[in-house]
C-alpha atoms as a PDB file:
ATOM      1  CA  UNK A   1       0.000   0.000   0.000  1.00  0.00           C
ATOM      2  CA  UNK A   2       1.300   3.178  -0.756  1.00  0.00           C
ATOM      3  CA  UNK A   3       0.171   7.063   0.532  1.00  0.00           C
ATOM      4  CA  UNK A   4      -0.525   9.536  -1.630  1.00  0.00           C
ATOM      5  CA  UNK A   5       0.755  12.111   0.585  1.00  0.00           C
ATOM      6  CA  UNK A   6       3.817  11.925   3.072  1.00  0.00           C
ATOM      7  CA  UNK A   7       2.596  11.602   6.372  1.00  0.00           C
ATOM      8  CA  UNK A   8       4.167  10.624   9.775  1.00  0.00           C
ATOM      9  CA  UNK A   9       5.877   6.889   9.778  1.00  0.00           C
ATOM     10  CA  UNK A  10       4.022   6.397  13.592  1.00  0.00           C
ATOM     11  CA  UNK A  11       0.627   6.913  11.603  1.00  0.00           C
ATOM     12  CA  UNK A  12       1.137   4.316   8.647  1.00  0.00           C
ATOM     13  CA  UNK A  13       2.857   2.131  10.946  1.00  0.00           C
ATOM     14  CA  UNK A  14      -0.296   2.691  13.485  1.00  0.00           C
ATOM     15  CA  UNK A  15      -2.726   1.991  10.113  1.00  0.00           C
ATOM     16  CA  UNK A  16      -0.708  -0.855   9.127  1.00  0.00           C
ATOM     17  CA  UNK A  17      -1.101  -2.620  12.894  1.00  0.00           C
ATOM     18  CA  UNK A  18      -4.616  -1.940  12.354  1.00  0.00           C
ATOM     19  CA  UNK A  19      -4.934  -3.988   9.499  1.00  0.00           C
ATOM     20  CA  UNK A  20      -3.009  -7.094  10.197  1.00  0.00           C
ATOM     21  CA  UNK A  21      -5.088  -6.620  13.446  1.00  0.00           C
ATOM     22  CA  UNK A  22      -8.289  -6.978  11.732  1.00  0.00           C
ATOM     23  CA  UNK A  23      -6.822  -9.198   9.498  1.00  0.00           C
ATOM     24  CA  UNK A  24      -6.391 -11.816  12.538  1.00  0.00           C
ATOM     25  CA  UNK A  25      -9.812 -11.122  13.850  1.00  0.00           C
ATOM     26  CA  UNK A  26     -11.528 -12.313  10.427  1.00  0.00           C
ATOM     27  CA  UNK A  27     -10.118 -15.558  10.836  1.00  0.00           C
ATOM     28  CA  UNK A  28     -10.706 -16.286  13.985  1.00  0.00           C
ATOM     29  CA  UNK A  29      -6.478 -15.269  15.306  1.00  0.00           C
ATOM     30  CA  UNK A  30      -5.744 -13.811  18.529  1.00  0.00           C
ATOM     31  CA  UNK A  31      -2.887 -11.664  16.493  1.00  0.00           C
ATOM     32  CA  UNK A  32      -1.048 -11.795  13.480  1.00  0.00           C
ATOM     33  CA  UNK A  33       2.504 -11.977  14.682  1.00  0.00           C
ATOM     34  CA  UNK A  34       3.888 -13.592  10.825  1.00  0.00           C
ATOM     35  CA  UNK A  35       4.183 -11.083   8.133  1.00  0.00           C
ATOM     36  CA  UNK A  36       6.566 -10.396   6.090  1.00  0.00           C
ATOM     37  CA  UNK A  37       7.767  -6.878   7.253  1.00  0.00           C
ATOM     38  CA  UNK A  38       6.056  -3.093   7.529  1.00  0.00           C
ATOM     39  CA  UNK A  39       7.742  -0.543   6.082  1.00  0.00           C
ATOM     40  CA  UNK A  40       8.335   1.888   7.565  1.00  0.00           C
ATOM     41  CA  UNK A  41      10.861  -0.056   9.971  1.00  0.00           C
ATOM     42  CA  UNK A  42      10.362   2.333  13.109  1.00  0.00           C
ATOM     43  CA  UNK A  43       8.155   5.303  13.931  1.00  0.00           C
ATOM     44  CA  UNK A  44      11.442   7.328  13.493  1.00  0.00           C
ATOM     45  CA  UNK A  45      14.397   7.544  11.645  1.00  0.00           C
ATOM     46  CA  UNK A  46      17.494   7.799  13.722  1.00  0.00           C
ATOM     47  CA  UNK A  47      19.242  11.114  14.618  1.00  0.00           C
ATOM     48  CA  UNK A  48      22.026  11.543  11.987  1.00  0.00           C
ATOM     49  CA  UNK A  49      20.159  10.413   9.217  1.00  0.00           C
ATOM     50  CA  UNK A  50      17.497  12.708   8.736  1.00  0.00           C
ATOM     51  CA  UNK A  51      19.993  15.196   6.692  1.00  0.00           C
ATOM     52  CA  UNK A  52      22.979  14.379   5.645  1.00  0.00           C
ATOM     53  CA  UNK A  53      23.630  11.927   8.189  1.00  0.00           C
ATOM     54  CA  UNK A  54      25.154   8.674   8.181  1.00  0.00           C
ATOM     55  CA  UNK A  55      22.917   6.945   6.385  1.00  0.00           C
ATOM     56  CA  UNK A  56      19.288   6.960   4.215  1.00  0.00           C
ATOM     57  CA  UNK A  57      17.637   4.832   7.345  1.00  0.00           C
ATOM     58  CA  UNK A  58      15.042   1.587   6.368  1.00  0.00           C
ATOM     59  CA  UNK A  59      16.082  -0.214   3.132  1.00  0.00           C
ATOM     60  CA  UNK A  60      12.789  -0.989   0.999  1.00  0.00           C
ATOM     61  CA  UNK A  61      13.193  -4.335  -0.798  1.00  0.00           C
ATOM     62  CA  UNK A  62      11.126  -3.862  -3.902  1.00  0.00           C
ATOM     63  CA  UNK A  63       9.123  -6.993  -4.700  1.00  0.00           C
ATOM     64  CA  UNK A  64      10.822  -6.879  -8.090  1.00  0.00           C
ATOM     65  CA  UNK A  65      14.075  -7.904  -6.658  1.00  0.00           C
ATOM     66  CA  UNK A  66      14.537 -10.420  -9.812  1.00  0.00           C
ATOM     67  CA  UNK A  67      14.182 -14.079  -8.793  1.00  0.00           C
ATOM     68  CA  UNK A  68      10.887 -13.729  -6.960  1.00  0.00           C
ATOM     69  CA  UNK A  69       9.185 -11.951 -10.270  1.00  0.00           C
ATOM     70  CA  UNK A  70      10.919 -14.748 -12.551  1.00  0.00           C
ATOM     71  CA  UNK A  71       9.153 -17.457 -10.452  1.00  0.00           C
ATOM     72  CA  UNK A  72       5.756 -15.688 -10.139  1.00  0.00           C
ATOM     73  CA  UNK A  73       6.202 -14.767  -6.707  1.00  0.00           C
ATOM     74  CA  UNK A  74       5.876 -11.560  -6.524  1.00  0.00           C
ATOM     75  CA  UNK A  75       4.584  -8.689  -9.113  1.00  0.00           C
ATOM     76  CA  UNK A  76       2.767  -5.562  -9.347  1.00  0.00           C
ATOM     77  CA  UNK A  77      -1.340  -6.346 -10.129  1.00  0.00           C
ATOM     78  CA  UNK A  78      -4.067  -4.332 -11.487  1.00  0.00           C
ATOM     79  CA  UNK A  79      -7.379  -4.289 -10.011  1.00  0.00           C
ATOM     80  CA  UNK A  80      -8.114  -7.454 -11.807  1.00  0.00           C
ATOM     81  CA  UNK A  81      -5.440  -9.243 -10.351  1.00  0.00           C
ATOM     82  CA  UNK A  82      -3.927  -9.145 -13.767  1.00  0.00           C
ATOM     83  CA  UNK A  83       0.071  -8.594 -13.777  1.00  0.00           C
ATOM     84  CA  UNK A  84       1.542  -5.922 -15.639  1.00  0.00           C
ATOM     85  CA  UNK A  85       3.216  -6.840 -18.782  1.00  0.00           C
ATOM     86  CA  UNK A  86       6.292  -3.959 -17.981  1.00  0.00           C
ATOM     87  CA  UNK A  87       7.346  -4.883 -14.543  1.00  0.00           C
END
């Protein structure tokens, strides 16, 4: 899922809990502890990095990372759960 707008990393991450939350409820979970990851990583990025720092702060692995779109694993949909052609 991706935000049209920037907004705070504590709210997506906040939205994102919410979901896997609800998730878990729908099938009958008491939580939903195994995902994959949330980006972003932490509420905050780490002092030093916000300008010209040390660093960029979370890595995104894109879900094109090569093997994983080869074997069908992972790709970008439409709302027909078509793949693109392009990835």
């Amino acid at each position: 899922m991706f935000f049209e707008e920037p907004l705070l990393a504590s709210v997506a991450r906040r939205f994102g809990i919410s979901l896997l939350t609800k998730g878990a409820e729908s099938v009958n979970l008491k939580n939903f502890k195994s995902y994959d990851r949330m980006l972003p990583a932490q509420d905050h990025m780490p002092e030093g990095r916000k300008s010209g720092g040390a660093g960029l702060g979370n890595l995104i692995a894109l879900p094109l990372q090569g093997q994983a779109l080869k074997l069908g694993n992972s790709a970008f949909i439409d709302k027909e759960w078509n793949s693109y052609s392009n990835q």
